[in-house]
N, C-alpha and C. Protein backbone atom coordinates (compact mmCIF):
# COMPACT_ATOMS: atom_id res chain seq x y z
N UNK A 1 97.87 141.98 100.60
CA UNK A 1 96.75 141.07 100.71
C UNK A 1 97.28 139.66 101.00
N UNK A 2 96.78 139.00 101.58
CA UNK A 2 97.18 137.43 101.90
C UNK A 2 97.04 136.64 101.21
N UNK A 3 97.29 135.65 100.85
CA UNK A 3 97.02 134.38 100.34
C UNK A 3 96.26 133.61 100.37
N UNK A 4 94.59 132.95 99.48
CA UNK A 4 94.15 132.12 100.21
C UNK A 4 94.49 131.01 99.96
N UNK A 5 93.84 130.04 100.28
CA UNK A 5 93.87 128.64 100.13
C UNK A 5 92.85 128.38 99.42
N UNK A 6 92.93 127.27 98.42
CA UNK A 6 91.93 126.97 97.44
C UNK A 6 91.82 125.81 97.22
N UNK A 7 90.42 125.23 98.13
CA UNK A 7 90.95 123.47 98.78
C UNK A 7 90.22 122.86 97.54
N UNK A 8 89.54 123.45 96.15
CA UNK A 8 89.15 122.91 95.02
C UNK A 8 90.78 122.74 94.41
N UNK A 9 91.62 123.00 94.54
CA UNK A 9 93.10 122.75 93.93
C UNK A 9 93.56 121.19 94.65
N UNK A 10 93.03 120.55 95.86
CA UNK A 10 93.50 119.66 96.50
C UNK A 10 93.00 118.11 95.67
N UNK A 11 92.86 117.18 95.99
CA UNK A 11 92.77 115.82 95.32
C UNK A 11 91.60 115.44 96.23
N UNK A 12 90.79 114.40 96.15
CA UNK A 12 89.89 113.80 96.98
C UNK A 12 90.61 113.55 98.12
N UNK A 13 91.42 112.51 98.12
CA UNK A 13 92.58 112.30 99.48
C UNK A 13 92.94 113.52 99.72
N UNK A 14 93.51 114.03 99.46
CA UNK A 14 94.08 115.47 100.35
C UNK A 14 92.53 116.28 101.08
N UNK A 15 91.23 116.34 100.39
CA UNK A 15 90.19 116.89 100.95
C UNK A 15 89.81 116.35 102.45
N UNK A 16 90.28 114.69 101.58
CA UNK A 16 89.51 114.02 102.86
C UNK A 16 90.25 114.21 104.36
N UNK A 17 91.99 113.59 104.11
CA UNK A 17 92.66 114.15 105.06
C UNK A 17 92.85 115.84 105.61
N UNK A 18 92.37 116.50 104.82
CA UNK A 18 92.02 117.85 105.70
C UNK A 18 91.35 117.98 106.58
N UNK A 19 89.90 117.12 106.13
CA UNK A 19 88.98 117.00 107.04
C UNK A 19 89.21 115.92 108.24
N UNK A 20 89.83 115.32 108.19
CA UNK A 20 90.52 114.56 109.36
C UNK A 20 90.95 115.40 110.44
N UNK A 21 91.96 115.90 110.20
CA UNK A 21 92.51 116.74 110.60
C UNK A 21 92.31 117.94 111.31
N UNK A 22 91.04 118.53 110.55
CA UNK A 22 90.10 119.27 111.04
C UNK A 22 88.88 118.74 112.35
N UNK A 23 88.75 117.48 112.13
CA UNK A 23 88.15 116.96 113.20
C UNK A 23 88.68 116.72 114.45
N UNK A 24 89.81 115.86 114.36
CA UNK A 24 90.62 115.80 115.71
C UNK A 24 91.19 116.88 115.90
N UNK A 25 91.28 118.20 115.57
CA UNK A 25 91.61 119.15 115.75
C UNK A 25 90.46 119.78 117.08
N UNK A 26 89.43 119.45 116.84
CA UNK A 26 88.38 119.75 118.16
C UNK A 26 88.56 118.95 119.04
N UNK A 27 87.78 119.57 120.26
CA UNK A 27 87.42 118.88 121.78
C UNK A 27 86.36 118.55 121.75
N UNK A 28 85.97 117.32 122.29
CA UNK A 28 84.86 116.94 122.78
C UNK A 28 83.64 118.03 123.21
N UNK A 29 84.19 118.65 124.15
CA UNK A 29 83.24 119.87 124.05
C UNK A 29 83.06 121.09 123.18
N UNK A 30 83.69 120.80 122.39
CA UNK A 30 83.68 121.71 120.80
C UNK A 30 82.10 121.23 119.68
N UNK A 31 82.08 120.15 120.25
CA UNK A 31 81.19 119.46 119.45
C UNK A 31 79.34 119.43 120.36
N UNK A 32 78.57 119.65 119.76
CA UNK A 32 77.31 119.75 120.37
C UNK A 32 76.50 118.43 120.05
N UNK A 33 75.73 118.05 120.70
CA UNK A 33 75.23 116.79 120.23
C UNK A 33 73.20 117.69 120.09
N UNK A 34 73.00 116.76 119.27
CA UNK A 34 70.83 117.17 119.15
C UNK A 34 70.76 115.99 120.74
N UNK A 35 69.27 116.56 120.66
CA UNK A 35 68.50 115.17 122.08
C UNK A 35 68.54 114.03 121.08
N UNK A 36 68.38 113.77 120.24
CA UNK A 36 68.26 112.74 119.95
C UNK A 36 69.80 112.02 119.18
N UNK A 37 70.88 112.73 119.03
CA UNK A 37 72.36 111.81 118.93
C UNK A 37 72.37 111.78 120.09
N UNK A 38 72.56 112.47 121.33
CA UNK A 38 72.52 112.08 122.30
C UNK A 38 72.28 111.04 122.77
N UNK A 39 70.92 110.72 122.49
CA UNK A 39 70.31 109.08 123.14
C UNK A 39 70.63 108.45 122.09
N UNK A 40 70.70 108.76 121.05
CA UNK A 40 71.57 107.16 120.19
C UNK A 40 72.76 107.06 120.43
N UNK A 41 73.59 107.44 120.91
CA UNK A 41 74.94 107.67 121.48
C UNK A 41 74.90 106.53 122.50
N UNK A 42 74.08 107.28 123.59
CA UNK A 42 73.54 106.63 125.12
C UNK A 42 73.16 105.11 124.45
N UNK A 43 72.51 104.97 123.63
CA UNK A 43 71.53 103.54 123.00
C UNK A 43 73.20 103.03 122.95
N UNK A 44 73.69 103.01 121.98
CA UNK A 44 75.32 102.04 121.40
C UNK A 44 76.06 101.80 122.08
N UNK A 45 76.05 102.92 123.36
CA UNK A 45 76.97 102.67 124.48
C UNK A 45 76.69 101.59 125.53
N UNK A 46 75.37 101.58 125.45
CA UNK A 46 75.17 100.66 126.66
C UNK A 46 75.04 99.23 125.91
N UNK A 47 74.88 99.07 124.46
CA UNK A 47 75.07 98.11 124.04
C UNK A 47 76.23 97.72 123.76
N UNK A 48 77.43 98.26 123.85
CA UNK A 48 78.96 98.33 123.46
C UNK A 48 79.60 97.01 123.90
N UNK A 49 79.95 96.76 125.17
CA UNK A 49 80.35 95.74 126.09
C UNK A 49 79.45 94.76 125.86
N UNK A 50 77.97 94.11 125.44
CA UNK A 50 77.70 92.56 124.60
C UNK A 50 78.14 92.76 123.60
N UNK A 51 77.48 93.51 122.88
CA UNK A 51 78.18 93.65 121.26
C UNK A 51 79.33 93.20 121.31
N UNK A 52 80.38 93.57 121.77
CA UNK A 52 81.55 93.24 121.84
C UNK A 52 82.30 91.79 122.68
N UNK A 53 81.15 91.24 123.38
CA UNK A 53 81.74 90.08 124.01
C UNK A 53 81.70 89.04 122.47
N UNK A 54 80.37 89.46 121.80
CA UNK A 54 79.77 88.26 120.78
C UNK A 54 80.58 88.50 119.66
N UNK A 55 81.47 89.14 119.38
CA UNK A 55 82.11 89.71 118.41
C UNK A 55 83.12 88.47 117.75
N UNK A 56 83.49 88.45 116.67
CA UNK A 56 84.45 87.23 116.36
C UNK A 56 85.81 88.17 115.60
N UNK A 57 86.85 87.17 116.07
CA UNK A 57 87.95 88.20 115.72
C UNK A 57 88.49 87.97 114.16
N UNK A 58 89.03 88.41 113.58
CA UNK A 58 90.03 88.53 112.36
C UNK A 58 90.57 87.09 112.24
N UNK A 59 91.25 86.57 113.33
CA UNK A 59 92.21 85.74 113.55
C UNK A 59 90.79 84.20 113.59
N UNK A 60 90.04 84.45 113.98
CA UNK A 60 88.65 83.38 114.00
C UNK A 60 88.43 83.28 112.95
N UNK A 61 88.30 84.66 111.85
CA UNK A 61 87.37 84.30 110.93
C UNK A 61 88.33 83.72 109.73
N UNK A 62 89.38 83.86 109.93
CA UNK A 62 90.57 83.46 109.00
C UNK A 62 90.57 81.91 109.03
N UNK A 63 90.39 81.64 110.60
CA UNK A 63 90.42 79.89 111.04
C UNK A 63 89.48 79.24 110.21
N UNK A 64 88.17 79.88 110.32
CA UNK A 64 87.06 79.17 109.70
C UNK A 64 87.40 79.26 108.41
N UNK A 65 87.59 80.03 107.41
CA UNK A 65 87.77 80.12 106.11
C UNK A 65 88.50 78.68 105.83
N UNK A 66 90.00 78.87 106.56
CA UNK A 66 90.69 77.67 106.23
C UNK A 66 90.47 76.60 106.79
N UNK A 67 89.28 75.92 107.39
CA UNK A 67 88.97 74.73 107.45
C UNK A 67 87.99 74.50 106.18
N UNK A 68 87.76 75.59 105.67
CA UNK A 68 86.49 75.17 104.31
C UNK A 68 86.92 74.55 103.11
């Protein structure tokens, strides 16, 4: 008989990184989307590029802190 695995023996971190692991372990087309992730997908994407022009960086928000 084989061995199983008994992922209630693992730690929260070890669960979580399994499931990591398990994710990038698929393809894009492994994954199915509903009609509607779909168009919220479509919605974020086309907002992606402003979102991201207006964005302030790490290195900005550090500046402002230390002028306060």
């Amino acid at each position: 008989m084989a061995d199983t695995f008994d992922i209630a023996k693992l730690t929260k971190k070890e669960r979580l990184a399994l499931i990591g692991e398990l994710w990038d372990s698929l393809a894009p087309e492994d994954v199915s989307l509903t009609p509607a992730q779909e168009a919220e997908l479509a919605r974020r994407m086309a907002t992606f590029d402003v979102d991201a022009q207006r964005a302030v960086s790490w290195d900005e928000i550090e500046a402002n802190l230390d002028k306060r």
